[in-house]
PDB file of N, CA and C in Angstrom:
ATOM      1  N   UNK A   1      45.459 114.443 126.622  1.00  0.00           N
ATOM      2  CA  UNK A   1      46.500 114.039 127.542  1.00  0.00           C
ATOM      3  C   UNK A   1      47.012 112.655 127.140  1.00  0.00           C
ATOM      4  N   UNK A   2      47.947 112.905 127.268  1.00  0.00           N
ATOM      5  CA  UNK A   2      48.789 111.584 126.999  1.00  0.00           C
ATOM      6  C   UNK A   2      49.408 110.872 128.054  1.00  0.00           C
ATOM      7  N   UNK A   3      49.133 108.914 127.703  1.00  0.00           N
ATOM      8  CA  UNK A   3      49.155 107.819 128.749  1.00  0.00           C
ATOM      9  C   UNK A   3      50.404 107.066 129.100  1.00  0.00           C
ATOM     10  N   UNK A   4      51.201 107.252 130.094  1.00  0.00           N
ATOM     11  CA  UNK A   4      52.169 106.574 130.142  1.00  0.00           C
ATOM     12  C   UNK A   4      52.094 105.309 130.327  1.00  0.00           C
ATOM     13  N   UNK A   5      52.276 104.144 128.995  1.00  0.00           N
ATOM     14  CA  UNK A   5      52.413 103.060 129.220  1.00  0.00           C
ATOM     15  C   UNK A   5      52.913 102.320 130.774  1.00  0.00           C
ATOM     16  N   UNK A   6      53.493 102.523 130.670  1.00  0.00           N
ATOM     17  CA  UNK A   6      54.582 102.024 131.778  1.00  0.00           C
ATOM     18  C   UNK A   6      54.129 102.604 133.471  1.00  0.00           C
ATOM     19  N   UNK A   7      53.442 103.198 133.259  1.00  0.00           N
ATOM     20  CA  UNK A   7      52.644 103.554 135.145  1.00  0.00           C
ATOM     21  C   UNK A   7      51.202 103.736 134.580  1.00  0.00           C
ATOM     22  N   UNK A   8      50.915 103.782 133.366  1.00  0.00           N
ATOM     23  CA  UNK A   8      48.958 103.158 133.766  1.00  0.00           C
ATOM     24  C   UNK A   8      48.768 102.647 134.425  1.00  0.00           C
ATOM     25  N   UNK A   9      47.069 103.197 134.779  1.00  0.00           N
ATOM     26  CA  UNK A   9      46.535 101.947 135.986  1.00  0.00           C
ATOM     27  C   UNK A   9      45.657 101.256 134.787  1.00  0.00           C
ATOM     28  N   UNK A  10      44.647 100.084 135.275  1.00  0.00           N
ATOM     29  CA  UNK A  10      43.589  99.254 134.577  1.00  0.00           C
ATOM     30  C   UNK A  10      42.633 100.342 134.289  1.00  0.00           C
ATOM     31  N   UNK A  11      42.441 101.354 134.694  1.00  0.00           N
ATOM     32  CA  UNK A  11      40.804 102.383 134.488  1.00  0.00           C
ATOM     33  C   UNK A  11      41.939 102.939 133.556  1.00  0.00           C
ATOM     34  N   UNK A  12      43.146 103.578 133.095  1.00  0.00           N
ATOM     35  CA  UNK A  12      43.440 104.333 132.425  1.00  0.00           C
ATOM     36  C   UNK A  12      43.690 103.984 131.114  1.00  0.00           C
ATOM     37  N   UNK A  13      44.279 102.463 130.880  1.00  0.00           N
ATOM     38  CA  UNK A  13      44.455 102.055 129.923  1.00  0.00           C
ATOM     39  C   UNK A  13      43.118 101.748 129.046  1.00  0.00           C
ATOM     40  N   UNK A  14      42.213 101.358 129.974  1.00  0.00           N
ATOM     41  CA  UNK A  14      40.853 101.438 129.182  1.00  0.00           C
ATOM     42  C   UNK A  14      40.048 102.272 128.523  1.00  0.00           C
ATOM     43  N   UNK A  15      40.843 103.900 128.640  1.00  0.00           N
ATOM     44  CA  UNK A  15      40.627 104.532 128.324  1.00  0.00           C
ATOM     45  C   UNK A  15      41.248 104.945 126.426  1.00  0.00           C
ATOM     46  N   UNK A  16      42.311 104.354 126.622  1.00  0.00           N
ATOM     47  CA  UNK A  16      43.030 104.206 124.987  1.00  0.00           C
ATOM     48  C   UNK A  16      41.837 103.285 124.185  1.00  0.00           C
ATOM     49  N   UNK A  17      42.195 103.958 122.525  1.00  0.00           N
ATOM     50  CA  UNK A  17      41.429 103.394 121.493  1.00  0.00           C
ATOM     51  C   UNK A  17      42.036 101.895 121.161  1.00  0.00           C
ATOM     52  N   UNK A  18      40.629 100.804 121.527  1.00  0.00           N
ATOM     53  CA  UNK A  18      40.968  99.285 121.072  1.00  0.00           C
ATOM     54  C   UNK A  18      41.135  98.661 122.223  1.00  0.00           C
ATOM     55  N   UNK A  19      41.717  99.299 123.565  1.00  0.00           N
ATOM     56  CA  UNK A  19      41.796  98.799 124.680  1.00  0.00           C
ATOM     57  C   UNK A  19      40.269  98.613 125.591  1.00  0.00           C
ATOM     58  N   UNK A  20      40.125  97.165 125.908  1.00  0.00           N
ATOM     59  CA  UNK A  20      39.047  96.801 126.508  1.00  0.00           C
ATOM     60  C   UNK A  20      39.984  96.138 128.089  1.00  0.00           C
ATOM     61  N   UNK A  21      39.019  95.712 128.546  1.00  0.00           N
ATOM     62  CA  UNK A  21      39.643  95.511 130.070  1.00  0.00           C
ATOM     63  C   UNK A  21      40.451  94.255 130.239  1.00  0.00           C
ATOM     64  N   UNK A  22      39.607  93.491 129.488  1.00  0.00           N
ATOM     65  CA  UNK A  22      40.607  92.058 128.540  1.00  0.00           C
ATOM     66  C   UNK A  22      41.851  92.536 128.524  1.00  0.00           C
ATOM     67  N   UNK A  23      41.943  93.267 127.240  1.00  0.00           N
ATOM     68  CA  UNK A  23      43.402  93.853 126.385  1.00  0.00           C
ATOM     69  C   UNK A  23      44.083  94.144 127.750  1.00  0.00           C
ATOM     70  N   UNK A  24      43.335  95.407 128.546  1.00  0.00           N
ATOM     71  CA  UNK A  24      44.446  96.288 129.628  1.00  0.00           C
ATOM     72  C   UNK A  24      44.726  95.272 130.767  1.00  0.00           C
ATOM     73  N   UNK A  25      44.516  94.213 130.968  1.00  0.00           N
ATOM     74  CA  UNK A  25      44.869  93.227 131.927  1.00  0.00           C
ATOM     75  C   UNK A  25      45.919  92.691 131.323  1.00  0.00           C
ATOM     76  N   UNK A  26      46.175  92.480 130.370  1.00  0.00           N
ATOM     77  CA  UNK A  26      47.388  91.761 129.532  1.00  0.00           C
ATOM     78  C   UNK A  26      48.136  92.553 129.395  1.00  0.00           C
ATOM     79  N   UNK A  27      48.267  93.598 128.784  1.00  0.00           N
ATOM     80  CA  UNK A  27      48.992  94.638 128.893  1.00  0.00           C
ATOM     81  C   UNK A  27      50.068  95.032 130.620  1.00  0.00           C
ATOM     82  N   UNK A  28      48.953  94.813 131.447  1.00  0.00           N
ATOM     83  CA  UNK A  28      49.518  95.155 132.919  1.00  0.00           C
ATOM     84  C   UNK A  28      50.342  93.876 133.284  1.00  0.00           C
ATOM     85  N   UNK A  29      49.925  92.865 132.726  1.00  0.00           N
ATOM     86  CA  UNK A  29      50.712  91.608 133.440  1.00  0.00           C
ATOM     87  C   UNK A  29      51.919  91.631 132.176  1.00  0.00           C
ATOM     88  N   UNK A  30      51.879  91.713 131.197  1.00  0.00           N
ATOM     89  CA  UNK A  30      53.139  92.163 130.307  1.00  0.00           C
ATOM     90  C   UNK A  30      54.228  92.925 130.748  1.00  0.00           C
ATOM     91  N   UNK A  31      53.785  93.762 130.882  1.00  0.00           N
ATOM     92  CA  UNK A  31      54.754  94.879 131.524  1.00  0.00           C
ATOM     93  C   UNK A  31      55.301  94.994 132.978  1.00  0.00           C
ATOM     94  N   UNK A  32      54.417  94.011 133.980  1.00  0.00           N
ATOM     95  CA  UNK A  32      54.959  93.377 135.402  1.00  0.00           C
ATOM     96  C   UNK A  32      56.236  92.230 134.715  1.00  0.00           C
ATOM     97  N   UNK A  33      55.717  91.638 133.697  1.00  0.00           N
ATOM     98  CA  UNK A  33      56.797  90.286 133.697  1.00  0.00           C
ATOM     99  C   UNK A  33      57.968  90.821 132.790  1.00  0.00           C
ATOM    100  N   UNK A  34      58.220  91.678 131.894  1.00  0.00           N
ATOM    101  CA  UNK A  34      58.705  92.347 131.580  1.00  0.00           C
ATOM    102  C   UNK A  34      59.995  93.721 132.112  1.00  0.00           C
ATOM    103  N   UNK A  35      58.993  94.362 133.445  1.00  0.00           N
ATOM    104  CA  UNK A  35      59.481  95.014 134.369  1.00  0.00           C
ATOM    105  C   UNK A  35      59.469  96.582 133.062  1.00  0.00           C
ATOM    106  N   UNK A  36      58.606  96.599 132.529  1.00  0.00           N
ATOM    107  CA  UNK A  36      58.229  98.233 131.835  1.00  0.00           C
ATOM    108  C   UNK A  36      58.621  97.982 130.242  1.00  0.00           C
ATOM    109  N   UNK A  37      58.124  98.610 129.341  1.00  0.00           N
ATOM    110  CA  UNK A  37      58.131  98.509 128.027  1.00  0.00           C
ATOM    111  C   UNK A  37      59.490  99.329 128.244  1.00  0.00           C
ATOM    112  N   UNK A  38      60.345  98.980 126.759  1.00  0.00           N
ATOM    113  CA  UNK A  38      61.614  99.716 126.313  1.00  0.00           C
ATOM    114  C   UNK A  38      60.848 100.531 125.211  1.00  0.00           C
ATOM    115  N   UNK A  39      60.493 100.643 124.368  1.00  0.00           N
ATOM    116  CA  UNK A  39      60.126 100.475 123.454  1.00  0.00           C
ATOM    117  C   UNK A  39      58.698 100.228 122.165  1.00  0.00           C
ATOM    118  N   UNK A  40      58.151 101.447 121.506  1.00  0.00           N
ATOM    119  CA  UNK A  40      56.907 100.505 120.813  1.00  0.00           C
ATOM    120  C   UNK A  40      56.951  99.122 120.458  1.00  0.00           C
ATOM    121  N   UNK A  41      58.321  98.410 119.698  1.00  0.00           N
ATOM    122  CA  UNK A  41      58.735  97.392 119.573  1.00  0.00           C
ATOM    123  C   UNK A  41      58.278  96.205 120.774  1.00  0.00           C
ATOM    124  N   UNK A  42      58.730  96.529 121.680  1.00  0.00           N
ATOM    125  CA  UNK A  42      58.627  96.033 123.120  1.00  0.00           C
ATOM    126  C   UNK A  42      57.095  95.695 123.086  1.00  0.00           C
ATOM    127  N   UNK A  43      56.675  96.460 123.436  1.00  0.00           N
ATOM    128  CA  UNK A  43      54.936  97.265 123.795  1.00  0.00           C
ATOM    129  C   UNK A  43      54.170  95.917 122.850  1.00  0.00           C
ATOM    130  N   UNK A  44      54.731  95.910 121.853  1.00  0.00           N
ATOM    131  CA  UNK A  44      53.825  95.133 120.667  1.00  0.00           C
ATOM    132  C   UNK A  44      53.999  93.849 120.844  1.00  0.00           C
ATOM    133  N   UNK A  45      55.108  93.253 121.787  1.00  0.00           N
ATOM    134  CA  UNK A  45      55.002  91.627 122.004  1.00  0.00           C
ATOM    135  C   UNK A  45      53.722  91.461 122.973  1.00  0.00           C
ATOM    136  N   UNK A  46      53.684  92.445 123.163  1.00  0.00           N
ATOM    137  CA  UNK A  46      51.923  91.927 124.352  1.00  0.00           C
ATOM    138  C   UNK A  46      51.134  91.116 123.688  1.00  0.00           C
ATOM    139  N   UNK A  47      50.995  90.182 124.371  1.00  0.00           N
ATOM    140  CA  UNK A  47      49.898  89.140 124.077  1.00  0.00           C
ATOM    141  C   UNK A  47      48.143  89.670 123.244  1.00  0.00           C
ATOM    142  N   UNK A  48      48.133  89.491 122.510  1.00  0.00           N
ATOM    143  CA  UNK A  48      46.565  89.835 122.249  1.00  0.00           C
ATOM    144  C   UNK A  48      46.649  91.404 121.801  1.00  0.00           C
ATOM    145  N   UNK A  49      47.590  91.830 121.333  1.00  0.00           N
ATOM    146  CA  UNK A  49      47.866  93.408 120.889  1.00  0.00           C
ATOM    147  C   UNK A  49      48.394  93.304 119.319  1.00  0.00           C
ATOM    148  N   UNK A  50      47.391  93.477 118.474  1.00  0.00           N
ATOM    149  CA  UNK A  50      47.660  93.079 117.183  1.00  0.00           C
ATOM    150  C   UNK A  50      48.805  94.690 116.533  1.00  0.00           C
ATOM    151  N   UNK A  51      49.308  94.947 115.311  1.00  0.00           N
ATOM    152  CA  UNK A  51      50.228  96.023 114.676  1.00  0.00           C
ATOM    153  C   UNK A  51      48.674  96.774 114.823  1.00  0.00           C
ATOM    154  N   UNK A  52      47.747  97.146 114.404  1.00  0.00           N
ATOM    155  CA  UNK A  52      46.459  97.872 113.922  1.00  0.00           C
ATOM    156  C   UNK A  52      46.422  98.763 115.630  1.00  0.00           C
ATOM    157  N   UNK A  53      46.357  97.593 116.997  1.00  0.00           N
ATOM    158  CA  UNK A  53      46.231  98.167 117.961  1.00  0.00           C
ATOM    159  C   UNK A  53      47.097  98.953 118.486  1.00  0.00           C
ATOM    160  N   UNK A  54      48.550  98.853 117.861  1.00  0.00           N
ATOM    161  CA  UNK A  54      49.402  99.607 118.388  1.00  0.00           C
ATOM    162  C   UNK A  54      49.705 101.614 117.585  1.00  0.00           C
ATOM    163  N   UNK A  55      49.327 100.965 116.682  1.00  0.00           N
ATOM    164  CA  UNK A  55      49.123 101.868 115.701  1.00  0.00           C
ATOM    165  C   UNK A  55      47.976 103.251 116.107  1.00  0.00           C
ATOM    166  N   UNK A  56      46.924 102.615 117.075  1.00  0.00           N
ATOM    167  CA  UNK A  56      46.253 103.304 117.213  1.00  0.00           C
ATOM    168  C   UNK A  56      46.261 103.946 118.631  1.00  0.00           C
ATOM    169  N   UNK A  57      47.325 102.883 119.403  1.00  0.00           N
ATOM    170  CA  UNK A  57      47.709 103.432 120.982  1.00  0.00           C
ATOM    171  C   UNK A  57      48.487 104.818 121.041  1.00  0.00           C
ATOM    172  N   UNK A  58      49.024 104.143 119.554  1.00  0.00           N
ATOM    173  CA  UNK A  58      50.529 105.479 119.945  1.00  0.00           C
ATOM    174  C   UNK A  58      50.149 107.039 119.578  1.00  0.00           C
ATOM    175  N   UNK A  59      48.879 107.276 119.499  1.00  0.00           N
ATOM    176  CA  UNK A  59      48.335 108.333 119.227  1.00  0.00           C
ATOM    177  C   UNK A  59      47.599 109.433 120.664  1.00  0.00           C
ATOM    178  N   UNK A  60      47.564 107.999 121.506  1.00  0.00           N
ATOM    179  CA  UNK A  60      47.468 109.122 122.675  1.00  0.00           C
ATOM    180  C   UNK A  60      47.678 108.064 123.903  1.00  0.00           C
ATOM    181  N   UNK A  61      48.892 107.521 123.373  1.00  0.00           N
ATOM    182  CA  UNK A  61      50.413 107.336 124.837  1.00  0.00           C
ATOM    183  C   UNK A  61      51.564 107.364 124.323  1.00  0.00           C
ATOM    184  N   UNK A  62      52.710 107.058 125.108  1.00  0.00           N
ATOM    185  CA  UNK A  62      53.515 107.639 125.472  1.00  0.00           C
ATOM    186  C   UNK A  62      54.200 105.752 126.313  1.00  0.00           C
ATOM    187  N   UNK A  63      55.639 105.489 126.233  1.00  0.00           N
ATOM    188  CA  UNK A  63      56.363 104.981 126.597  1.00  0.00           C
ATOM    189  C   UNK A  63      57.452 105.236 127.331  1.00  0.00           C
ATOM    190  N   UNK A  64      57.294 105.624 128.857  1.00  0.00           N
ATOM    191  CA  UNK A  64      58.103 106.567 129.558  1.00  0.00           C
ATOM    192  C   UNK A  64      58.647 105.687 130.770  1.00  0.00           C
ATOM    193  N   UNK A  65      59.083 106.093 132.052  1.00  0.00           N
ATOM    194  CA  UNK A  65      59.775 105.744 132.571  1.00  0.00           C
ATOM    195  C   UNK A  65      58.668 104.934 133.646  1.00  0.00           C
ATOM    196  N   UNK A  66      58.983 103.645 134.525  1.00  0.00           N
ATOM    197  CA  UNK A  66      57.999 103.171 135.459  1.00  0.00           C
ATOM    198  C   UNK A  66      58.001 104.182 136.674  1.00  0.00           C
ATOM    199  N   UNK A  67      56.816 103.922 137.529  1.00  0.00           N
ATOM    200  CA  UNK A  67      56.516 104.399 138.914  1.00  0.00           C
ATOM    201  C   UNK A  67      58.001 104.287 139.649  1.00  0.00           C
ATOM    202  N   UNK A  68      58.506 103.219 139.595  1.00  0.00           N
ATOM    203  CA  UNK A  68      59.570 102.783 140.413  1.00  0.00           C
ATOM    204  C   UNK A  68      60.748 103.827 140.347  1.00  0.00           C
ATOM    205  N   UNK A  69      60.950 104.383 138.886  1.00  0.00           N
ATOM    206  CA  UNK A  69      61.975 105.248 138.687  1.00  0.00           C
ATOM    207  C   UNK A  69      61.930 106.600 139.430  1.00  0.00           C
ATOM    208  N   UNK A  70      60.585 107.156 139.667  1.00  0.00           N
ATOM    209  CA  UNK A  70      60.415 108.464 140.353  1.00  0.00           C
ATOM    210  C   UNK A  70      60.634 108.709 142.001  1.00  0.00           C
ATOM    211  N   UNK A  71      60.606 107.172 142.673  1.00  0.00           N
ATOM    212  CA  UNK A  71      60.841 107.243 143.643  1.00  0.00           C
ATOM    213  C   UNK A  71      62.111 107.326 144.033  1.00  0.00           C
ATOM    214  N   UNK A  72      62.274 108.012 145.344  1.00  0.00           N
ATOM    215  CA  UNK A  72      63.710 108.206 146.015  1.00  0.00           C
ATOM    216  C   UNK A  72      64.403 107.065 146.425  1.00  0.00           C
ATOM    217  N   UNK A  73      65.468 107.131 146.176  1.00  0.00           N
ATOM    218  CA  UNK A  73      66.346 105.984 146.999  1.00  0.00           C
ATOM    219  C   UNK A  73      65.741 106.018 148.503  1.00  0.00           C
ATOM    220  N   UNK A  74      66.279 105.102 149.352  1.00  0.00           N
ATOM    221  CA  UNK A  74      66.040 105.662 150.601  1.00  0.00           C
ATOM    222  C   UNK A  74      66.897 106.265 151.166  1.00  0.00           C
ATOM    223  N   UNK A  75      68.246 105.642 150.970  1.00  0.00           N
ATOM    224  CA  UNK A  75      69.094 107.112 151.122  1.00  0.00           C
ATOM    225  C   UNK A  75      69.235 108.701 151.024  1.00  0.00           C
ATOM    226  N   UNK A  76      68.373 109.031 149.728  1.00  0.00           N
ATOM    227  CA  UNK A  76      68.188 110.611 149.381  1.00  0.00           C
ATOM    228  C   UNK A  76      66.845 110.626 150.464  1.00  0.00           C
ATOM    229  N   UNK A  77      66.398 110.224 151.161  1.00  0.00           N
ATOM    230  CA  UNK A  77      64.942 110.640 151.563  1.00  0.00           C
ATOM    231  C   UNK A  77      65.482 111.862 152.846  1.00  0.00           C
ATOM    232  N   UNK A  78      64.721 112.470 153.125  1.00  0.00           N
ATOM    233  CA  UNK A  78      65.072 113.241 154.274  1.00  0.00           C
ATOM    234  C   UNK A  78      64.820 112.991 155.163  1.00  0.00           C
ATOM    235  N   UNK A  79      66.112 113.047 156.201  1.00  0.00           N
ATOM    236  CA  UNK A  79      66.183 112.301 157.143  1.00  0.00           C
ATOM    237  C   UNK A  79      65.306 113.502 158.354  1.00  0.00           C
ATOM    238  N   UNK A  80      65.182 112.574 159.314  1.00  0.00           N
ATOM    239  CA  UNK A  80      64.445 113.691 160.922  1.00  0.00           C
ATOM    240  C   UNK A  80      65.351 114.244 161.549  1.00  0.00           C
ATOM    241  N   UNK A  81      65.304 114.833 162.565  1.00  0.00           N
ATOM    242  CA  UNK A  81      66.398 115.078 163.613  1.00  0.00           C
ATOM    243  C   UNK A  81      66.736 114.019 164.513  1.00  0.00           C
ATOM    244  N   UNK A  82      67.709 114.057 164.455  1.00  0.00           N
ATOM    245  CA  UNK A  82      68.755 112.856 165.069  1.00  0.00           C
ATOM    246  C   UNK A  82      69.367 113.431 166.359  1.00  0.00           C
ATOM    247  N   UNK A  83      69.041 112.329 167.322  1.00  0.00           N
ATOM    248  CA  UNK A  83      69.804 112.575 168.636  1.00  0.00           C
ATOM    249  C   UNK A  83      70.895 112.056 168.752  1.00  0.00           C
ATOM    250  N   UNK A  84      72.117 112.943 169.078  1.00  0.00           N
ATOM    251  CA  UNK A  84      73.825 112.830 168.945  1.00  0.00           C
ATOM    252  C   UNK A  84      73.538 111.990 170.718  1.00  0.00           C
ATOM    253  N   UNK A  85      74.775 111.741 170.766  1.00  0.00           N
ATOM    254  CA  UNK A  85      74.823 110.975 172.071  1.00  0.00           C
ATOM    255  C   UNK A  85      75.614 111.789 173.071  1.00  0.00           C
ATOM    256  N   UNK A  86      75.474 112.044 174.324  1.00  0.00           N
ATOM    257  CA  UNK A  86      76.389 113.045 175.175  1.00  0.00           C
ATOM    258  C   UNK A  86      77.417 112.146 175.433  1.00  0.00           C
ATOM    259  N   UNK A  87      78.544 113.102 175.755  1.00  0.00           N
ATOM    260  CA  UNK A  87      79.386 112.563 176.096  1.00  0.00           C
ATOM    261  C   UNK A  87      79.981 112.480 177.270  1.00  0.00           C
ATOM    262  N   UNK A  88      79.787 111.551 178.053  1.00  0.00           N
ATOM    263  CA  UNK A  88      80.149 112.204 179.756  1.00  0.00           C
ATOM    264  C   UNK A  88      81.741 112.020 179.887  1.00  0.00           C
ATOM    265  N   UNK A  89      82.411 112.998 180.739  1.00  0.00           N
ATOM    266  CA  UNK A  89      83.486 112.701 180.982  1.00  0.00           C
ATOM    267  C   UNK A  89      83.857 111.546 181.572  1.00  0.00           C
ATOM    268  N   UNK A  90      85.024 110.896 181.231  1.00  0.00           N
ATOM    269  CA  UNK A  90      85.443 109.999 181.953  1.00  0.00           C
ATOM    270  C   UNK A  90      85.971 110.204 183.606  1.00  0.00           C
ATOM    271  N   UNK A  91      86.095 109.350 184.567  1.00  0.00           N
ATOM    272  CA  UNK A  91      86.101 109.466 185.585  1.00  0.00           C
ATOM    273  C   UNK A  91      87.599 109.138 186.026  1.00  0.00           C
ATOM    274  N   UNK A  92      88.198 109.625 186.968  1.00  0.00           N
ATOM    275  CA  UNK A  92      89.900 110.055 187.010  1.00  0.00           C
ATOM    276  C   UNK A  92      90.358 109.234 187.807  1.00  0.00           C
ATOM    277  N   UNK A  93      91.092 108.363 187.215  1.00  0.00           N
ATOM    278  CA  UNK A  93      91.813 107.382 188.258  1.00  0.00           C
ATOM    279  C   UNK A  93      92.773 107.550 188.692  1.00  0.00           C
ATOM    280  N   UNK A  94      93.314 107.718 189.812  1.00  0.00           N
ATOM    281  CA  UNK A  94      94.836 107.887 190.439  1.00  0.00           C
ATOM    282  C   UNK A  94      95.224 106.559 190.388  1.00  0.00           C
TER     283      UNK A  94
END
């Protein structure tokens, strides 16, 4: 199975080859200050992530879209049932 950079958690990234909890903490604060990798290019300015480590990430992850993207606007969310307002007649003035 393959790791989406960009919505790993800290237990998952530790799971990639070369990644220690060190590495996957840097990695997570990279990609917070960053706001998600574009790119292997991208991926590889991480602090403390040498060419050898990336080389060996990209074999089982993946550089995909953040958490943030899958969620709904709040607009598209579905709305409840909504109470319309009655309308009373108006009252008749002579």
């Amino acid at each position: 199975m393959l790791i989406n950079l960009n919505s790993a958690s800290l237990s998952e990234l530790t799971q990639l080859p070369r990644v220690g909890a060190d590495k996957a903490r840097r990695i997570v604060r990279h990609r917070a200050i960053r706001k998600g990798f574009r790119d292997w290019d991208d991926f590889a300015t991480t602090p403390g992530v040498a060419e050898e480590d990336v080389k060996a990430i990209r074999l089982r992850a993946w550089i995909g879209p953040g958490p943030e993207v899958w969620r709904l606007p709040p607009d598209s969310r579905r709305r409840g049932r909504r109470t319309t307002a009655v309308r009373r007649p108006r009252a008749k003035t002579s």
